[in-house]
PDB file of N, CA and C in Angstrom:
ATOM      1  N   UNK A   1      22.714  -4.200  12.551  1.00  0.00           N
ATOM      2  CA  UNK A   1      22.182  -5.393  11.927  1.00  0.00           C
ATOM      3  C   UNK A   1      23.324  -6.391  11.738  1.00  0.00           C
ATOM      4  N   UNK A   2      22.883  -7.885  11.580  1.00  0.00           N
ATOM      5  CA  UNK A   2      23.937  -8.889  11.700  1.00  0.00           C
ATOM      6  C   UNK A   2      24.417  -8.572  10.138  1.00  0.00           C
ATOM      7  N   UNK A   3      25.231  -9.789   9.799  1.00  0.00           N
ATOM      8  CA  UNK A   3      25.975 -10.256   8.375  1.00  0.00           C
ATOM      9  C   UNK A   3      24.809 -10.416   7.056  1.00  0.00           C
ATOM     10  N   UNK A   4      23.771 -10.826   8.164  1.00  0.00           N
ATOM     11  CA  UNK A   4      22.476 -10.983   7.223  1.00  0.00           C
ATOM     12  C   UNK A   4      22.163  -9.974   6.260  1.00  0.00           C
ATOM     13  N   UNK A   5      22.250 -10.188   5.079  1.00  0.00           N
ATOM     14  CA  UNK A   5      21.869  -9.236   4.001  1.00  0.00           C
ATOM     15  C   UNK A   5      20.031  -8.970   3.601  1.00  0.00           C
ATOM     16  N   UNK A   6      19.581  -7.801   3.153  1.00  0.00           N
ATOM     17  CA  UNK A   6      18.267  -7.546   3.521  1.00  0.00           C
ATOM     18  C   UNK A   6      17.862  -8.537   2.745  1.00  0.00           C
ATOM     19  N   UNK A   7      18.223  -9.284   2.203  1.00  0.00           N
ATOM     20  CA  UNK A   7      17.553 -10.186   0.533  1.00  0.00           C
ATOM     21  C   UNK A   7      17.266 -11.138   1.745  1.00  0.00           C
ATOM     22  N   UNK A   8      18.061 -11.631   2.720  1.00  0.00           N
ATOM     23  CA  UNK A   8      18.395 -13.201   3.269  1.00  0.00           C
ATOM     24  C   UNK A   8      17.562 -12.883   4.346  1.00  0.00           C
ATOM     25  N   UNK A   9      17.195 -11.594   5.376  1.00  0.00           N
ATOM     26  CA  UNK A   9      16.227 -11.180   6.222  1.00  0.00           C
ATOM     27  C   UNK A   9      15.214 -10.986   5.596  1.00  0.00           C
ATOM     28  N   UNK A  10      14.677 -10.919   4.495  1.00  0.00           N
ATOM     29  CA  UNK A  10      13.208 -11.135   4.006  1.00  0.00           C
ATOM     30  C   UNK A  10      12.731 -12.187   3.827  1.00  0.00           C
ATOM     31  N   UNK A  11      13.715 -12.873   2.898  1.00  0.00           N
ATOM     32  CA  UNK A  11      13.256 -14.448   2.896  1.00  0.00           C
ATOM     33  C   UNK A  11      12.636 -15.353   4.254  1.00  0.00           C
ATOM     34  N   UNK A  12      13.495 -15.259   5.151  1.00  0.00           N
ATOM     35  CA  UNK A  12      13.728 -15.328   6.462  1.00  0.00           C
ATOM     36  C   UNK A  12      12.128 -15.319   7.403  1.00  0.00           C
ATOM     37  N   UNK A  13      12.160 -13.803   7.010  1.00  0.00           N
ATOM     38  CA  UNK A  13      10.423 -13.221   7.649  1.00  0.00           C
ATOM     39  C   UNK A  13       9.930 -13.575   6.766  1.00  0.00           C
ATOM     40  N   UNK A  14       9.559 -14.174   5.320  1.00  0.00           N
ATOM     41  CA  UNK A  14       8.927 -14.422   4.565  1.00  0.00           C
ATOM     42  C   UNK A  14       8.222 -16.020   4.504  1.00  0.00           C
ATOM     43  N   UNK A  15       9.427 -16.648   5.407  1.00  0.00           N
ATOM     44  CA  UNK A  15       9.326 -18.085   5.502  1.00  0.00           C
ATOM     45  C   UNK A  15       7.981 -18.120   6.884  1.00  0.00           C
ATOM     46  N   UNK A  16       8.492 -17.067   7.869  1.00  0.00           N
ATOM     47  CA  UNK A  16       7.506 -17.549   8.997  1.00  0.00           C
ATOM     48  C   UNK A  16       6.139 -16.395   8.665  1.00  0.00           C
ATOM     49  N   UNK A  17       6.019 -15.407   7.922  1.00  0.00           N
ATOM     50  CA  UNK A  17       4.877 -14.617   7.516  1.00  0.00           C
ATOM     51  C   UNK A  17       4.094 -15.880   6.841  1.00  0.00           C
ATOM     52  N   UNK A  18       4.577 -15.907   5.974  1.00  0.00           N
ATOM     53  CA  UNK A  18       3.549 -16.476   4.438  1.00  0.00           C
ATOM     54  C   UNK A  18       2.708 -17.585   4.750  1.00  0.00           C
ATOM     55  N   UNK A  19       3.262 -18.387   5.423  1.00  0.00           N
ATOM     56  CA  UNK A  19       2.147 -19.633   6.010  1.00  0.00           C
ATOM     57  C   UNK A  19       0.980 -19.373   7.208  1.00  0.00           C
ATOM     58  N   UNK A  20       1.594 -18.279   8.151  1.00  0.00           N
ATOM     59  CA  UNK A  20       0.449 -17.580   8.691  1.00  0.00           C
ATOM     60  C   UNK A  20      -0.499 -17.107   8.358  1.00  0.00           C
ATOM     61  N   UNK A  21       0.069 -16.118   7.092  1.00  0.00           N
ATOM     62  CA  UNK A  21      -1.119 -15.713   6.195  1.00  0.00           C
ATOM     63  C   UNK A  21      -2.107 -16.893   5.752  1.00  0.00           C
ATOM     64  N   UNK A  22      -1.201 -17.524   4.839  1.00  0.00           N
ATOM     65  CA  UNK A  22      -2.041 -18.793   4.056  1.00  0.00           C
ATOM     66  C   UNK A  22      -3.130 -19.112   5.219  1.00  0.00           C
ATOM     67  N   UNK A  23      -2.831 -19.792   6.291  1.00  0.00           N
ATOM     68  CA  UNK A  23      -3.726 -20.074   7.374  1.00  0.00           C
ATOM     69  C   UNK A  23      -5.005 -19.173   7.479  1.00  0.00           C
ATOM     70  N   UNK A  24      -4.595 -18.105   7.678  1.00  0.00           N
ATOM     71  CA  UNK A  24      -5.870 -17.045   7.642  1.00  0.00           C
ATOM     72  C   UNK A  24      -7.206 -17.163   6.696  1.00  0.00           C
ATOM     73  N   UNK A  25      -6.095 -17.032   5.461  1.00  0.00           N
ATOM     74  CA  UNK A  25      -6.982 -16.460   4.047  1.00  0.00           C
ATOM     75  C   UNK A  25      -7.426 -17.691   4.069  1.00  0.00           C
ATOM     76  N   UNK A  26      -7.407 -18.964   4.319  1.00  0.00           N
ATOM     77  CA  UNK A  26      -8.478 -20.116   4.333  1.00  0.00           C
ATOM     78  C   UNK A  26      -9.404 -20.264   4.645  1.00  0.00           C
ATOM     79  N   UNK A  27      -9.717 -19.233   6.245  1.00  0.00           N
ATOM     80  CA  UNK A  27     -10.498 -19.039   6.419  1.00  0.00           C
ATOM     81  C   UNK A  27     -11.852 -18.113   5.957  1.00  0.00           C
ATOM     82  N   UNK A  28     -11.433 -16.882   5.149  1.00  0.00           N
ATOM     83  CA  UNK A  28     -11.964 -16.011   4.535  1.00  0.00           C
ATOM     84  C   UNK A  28     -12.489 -16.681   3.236  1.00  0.00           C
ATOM     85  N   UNK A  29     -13.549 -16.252   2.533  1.00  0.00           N
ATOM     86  CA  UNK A  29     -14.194 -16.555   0.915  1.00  0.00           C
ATOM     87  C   UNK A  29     -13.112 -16.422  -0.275  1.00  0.00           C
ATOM     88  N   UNK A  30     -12.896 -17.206  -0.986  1.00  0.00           N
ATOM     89  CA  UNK A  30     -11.925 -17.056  -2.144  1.00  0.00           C
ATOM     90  C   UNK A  30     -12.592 -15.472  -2.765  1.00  0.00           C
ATOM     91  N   UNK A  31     -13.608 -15.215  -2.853  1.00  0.00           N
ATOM     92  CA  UNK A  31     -13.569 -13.582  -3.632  1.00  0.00           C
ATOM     93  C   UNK A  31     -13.068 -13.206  -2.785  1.00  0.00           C
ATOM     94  N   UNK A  32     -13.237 -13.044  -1.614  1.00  0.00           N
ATOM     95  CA  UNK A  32     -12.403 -11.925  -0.196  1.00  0.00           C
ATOM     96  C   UNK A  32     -10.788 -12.031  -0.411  1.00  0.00           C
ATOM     97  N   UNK A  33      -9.887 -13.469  -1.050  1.00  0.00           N
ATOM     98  CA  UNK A  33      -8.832 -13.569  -1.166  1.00  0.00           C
ATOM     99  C   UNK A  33      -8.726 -12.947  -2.673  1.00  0.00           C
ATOM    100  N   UNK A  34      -9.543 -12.754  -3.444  1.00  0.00           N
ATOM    101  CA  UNK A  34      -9.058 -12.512  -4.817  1.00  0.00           C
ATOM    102  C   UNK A  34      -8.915 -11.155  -4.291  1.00  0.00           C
ATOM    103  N   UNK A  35     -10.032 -10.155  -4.001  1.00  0.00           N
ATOM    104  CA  UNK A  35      -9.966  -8.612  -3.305  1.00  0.00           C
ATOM    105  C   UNK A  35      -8.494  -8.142  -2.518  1.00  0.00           C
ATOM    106  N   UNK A  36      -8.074  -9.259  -1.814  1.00  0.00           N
ATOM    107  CA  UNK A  36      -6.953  -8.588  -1.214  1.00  0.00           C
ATOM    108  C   UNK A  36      -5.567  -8.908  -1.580  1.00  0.00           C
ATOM    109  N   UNK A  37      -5.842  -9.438  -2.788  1.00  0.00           N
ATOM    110  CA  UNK A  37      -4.381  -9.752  -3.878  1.00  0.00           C
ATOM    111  C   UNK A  37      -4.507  -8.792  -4.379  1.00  0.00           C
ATOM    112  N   UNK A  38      -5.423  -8.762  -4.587  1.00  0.00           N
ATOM    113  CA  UNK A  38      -5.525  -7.144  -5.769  1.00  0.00           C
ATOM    114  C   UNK A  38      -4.684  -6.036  -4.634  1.00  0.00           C
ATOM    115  N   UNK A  39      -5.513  -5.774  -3.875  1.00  0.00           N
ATOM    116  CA  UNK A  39      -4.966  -4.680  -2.724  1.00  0.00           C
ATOM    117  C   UNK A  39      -3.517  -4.801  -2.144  1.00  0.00           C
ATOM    118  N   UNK A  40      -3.050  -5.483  -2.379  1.00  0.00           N
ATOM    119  CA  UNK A  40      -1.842  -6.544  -1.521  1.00  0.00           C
ATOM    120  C   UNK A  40      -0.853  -5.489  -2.972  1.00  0.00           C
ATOM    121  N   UNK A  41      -1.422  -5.926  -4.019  1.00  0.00           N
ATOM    122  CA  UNK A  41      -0.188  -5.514  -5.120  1.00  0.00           C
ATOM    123  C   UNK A  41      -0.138  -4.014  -5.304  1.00  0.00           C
ATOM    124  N   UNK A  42      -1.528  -3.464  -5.142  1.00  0.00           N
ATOM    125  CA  UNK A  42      -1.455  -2.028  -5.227  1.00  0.00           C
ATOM    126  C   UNK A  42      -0.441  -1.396  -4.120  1.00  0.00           C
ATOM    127  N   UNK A  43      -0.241  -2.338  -2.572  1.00  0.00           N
ATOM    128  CA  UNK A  43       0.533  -1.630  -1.809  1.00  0.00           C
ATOM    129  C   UNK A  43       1.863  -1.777  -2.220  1.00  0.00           C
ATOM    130  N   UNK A  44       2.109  -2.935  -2.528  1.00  0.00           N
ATOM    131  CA  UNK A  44       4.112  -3.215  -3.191  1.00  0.00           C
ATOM    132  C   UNK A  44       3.918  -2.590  -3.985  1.00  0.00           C
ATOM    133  N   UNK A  45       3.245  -2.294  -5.245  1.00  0.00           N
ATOM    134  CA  UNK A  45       3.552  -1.114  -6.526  1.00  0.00           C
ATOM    135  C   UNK A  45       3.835  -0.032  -6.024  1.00  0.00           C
ATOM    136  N   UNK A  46       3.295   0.516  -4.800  1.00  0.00           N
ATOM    137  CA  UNK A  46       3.041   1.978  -4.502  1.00  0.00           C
ATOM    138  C   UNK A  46       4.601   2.028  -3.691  1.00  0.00           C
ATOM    139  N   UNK A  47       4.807   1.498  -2.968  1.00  0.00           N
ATOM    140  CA  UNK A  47       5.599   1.393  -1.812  1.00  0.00           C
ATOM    141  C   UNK A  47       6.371   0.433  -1.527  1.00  0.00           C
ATOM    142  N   UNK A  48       6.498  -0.582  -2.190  1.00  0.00           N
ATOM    143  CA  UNK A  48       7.621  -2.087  -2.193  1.00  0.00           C
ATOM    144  C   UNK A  48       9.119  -1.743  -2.260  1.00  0.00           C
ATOM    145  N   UNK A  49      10.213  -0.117  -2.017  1.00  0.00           N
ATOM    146  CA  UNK A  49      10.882   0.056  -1.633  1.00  0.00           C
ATOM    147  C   UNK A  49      11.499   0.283  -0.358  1.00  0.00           C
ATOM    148  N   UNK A  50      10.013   0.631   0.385  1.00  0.00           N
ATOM    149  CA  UNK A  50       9.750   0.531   1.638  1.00  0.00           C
ATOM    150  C   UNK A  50      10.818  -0.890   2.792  1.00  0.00           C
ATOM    151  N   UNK A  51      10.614  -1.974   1.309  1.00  0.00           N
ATOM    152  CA  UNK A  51      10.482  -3.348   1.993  1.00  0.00           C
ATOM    153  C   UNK A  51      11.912  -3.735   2.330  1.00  0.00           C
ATOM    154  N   UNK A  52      12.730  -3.111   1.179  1.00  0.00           N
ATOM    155  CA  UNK A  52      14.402  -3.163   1.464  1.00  0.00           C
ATOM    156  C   UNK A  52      14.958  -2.515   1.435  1.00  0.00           C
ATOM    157  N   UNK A  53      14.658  -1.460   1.856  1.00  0.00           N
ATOM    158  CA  UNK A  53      15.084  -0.162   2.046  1.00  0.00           C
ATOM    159  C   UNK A  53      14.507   0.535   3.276  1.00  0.00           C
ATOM    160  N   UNK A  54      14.541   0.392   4.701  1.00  0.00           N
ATOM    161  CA  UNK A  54      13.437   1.078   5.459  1.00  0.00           C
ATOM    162  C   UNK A  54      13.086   2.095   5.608  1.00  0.00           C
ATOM    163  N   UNK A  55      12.068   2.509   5.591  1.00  0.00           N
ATOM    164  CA  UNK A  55      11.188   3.971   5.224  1.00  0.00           C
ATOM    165  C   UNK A  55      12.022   4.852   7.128  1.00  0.00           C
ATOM    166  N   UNK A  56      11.804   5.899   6.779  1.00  0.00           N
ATOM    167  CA  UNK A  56      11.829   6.955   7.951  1.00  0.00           C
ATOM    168  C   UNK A  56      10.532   6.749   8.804  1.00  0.00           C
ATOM    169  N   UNK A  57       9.558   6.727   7.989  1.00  0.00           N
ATOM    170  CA  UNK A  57       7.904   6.681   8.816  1.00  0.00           C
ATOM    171  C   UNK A  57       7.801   5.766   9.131  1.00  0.00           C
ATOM    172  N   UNK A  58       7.565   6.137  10.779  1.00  0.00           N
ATOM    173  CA  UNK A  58       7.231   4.895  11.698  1.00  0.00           C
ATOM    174  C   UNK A  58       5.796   3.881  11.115  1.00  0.00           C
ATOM    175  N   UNK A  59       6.300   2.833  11.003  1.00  0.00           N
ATOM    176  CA  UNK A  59       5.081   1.616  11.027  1.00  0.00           C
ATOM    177  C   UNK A  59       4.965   1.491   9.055  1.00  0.00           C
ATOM    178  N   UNK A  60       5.605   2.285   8.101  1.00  0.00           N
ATOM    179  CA  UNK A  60       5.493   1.522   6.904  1.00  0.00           C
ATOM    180  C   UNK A  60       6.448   0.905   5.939  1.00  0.00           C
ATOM    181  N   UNK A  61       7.509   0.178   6.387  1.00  0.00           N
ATOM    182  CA  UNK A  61       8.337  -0.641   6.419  1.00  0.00           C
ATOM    183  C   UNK A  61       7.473  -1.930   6.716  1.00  0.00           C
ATOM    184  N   UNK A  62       6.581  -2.274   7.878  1.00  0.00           N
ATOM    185  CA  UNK A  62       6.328  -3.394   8.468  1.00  0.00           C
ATOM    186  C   UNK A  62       5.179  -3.768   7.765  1.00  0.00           C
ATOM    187  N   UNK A  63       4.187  -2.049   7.075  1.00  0.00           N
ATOM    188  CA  UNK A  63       3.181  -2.212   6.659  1.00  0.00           C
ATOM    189  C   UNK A  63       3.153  -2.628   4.807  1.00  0.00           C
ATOM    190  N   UNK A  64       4.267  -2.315   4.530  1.00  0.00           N
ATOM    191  CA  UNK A  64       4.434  -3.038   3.298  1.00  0.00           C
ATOM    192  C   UNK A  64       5.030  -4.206   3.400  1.00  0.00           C
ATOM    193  N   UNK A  65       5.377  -4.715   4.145  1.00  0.00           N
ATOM    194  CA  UNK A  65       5.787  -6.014   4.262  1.00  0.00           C
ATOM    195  C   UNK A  65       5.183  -6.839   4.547  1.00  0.00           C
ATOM    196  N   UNK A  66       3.926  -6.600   4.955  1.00  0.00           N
ATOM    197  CA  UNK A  66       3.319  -7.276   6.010  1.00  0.00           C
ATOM    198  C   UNK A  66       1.873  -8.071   4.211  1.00  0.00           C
ATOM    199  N   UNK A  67       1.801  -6.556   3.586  1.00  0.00           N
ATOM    200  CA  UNK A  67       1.186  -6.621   2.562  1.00  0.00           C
ATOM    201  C   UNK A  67       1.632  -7.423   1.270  1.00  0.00           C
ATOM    202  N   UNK A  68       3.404  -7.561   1.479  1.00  0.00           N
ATOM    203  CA  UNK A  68       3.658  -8.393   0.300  1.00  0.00           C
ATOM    204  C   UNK A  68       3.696 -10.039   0.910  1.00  0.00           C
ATOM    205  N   UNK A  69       3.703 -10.153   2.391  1.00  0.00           N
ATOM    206  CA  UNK A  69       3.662 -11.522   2.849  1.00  0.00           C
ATOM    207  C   UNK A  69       2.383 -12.056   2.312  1.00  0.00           C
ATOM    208  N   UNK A  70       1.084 -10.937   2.605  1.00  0.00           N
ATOM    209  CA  UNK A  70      -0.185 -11.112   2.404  1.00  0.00           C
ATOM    210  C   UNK A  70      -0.325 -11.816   1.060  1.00  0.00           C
ATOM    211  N   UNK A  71       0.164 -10.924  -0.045  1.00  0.00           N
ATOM    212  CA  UNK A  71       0.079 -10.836  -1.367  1.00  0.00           C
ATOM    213  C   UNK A  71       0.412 -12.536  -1.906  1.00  0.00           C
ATOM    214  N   UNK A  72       1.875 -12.965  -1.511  1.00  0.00           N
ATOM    215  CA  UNK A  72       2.399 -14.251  -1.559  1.00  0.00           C
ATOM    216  C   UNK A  72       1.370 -15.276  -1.142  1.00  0.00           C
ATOM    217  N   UNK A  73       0.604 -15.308  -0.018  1.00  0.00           N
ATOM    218  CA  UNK A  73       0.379 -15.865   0.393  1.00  0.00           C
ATOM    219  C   UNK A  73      -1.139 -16.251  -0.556  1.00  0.00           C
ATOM    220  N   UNK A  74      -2.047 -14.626  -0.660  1.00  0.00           N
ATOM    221  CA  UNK A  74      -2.693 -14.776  -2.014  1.00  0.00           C
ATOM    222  C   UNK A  74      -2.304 -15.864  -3.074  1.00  0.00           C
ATOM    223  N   UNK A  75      -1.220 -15.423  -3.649  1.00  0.00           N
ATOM    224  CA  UNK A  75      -0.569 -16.547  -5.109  1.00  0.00           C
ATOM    225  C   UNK A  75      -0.708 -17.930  -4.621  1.00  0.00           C
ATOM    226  N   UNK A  76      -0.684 -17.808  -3.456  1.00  0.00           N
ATOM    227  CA  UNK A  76      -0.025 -19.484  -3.059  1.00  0.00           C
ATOM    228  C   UNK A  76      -1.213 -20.261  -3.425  1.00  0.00           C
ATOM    229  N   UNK A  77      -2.385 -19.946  -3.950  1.00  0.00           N
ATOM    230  CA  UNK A  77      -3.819 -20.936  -3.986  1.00  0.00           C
ATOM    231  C   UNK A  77      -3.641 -20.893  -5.590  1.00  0.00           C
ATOM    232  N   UNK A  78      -2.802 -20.200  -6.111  1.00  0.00           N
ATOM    233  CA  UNK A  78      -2.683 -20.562  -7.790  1.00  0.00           C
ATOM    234  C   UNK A  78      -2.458 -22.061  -7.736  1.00  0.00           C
ATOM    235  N   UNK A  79      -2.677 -22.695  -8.928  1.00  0.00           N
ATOM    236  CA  UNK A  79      -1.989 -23.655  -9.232  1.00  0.00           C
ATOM    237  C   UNK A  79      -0.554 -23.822  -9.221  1.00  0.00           C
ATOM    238  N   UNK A  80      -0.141 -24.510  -8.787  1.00  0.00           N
ATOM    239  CA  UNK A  80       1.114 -25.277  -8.641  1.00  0.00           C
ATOM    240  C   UNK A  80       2.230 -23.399  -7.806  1.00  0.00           C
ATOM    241  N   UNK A  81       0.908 -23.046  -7.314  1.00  0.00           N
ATOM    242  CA  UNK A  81       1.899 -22.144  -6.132  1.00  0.00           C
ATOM    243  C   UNK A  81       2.153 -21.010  -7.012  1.00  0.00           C
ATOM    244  N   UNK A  82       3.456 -20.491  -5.713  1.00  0.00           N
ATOM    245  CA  UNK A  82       3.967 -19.511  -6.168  1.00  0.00           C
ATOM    246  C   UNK A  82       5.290 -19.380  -5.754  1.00  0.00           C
ATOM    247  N   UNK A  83       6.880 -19.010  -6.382  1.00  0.00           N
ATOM    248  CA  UNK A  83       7.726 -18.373  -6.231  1.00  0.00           C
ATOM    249  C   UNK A  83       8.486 -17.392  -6.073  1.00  0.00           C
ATOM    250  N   UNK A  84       8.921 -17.385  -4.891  1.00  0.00           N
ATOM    251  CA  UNK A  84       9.565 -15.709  -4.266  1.00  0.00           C
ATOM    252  C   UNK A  84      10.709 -16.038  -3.817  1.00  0.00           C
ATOM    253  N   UNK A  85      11.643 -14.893  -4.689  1.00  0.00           N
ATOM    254  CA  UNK A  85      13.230 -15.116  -3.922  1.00  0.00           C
ATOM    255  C   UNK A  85      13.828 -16.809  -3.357  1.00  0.00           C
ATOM    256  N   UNK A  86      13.284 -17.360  -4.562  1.00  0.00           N
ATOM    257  CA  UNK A  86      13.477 -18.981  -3.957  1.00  0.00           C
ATOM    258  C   UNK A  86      13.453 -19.607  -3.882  1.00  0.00           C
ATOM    259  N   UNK A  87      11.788 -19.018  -2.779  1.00  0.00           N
ATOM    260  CA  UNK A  87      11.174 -19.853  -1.723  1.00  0.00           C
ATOM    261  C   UNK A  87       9.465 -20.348  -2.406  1.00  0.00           C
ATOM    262  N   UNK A  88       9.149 -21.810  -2.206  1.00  0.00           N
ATOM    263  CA  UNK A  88       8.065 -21.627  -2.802  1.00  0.00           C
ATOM    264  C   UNK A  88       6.958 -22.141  -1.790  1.00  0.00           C
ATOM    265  N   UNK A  89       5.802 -21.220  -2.361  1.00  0.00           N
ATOM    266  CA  UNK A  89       4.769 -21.630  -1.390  1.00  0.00           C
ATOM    267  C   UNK A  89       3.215 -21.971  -1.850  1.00  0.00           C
ATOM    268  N   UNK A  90       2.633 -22.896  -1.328  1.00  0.00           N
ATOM    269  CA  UNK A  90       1.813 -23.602  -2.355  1.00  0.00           C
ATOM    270  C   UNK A  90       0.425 -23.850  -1.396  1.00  0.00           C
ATOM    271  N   UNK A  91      -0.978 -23.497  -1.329  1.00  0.00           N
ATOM    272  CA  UNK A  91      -1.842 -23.705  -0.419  1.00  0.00           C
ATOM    273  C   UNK A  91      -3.372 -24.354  -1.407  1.00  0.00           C
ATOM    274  N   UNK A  92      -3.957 -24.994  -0.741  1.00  0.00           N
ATOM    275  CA  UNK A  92      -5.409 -24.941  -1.017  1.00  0.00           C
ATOM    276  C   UNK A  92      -6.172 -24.242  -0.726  1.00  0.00           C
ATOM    277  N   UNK A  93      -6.991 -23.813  -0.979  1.00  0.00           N
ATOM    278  CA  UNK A  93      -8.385 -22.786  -0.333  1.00  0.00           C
ATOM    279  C   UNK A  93      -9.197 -23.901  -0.273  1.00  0.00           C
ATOM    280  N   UNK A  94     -10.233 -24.050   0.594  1.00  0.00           N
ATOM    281  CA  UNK A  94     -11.414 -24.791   0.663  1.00  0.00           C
ATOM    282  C   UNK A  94     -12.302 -24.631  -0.598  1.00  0.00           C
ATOM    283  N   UNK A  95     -12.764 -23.813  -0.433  1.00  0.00           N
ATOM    284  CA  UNK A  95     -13.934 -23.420  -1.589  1.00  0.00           C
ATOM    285  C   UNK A  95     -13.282 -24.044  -2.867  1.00  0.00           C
ATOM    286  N   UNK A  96     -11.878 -23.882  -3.230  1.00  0.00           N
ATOM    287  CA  UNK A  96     -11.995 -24.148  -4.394  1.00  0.00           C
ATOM    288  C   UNK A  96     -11.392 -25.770  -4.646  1.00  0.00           C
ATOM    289  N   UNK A  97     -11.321 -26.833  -3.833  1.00  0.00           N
ATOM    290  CA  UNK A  97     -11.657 -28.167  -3.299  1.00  0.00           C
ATOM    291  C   UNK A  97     -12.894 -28.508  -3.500  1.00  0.00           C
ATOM    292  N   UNK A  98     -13.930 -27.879  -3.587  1.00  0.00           N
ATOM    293  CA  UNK A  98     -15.088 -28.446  -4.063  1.00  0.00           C
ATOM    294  C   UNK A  98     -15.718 -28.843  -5.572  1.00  0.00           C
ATOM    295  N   UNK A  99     -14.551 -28.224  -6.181  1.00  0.00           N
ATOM    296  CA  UNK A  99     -14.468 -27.963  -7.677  1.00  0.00           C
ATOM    297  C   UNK A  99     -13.446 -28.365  -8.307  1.00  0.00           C
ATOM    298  N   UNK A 100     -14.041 -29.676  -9.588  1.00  0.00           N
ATOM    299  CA  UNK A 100     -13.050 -30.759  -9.868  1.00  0.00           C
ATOM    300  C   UNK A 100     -11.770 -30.236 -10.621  1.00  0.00           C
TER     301      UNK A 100
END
């Protein structure tokens, strides 16, 4: 691995994950996004050492990571966003644009 420290390689993948996500979950129902925040945190509680630390087992390193990009990306329809290691990221949902 380069000079890059794991803090500065997450951020990194975190910058080009999290807006992908956001993109997605726009498309899905705000309950479908509330459901998989929930799920999103149960996987970092369980396993979020996984994320800077890489696991031995093939594929859950990527799969908790993949779940806390998810998770972020969840927060990001809070009001006034959300902050990670930083970086902040901030989205609308449709559905909830219809509501003053």
């Amino acid at each position: 691995m380069s000079d890059c420290g794991n803090e500065e390689l997450l951020k990194l993948t975190l910058q080009a994950a999290v807006p992908m996500w956001i993109e997605t979950l726009k498309r899905r129902p705000f309950d479908d996004v509330m459901r998989r925040a929930a799920a999103a945190g149960q996987v970092i509680a369980e396993r979020g050492d996984v994320i800077l630390y890489k696991s031995k087992k093939k594929g859950q390193t990527a799969a908790a990571f993949n779940s806390l990009a998810e998770g972020i990306a969840c927060l990001a329809f809070a009001r006034g966003g959300v902050r990670f290691l930083g970086l902040h990221f901030e989205a609308r949902h449709p559905e909830l644009e219809k509501t003053p």
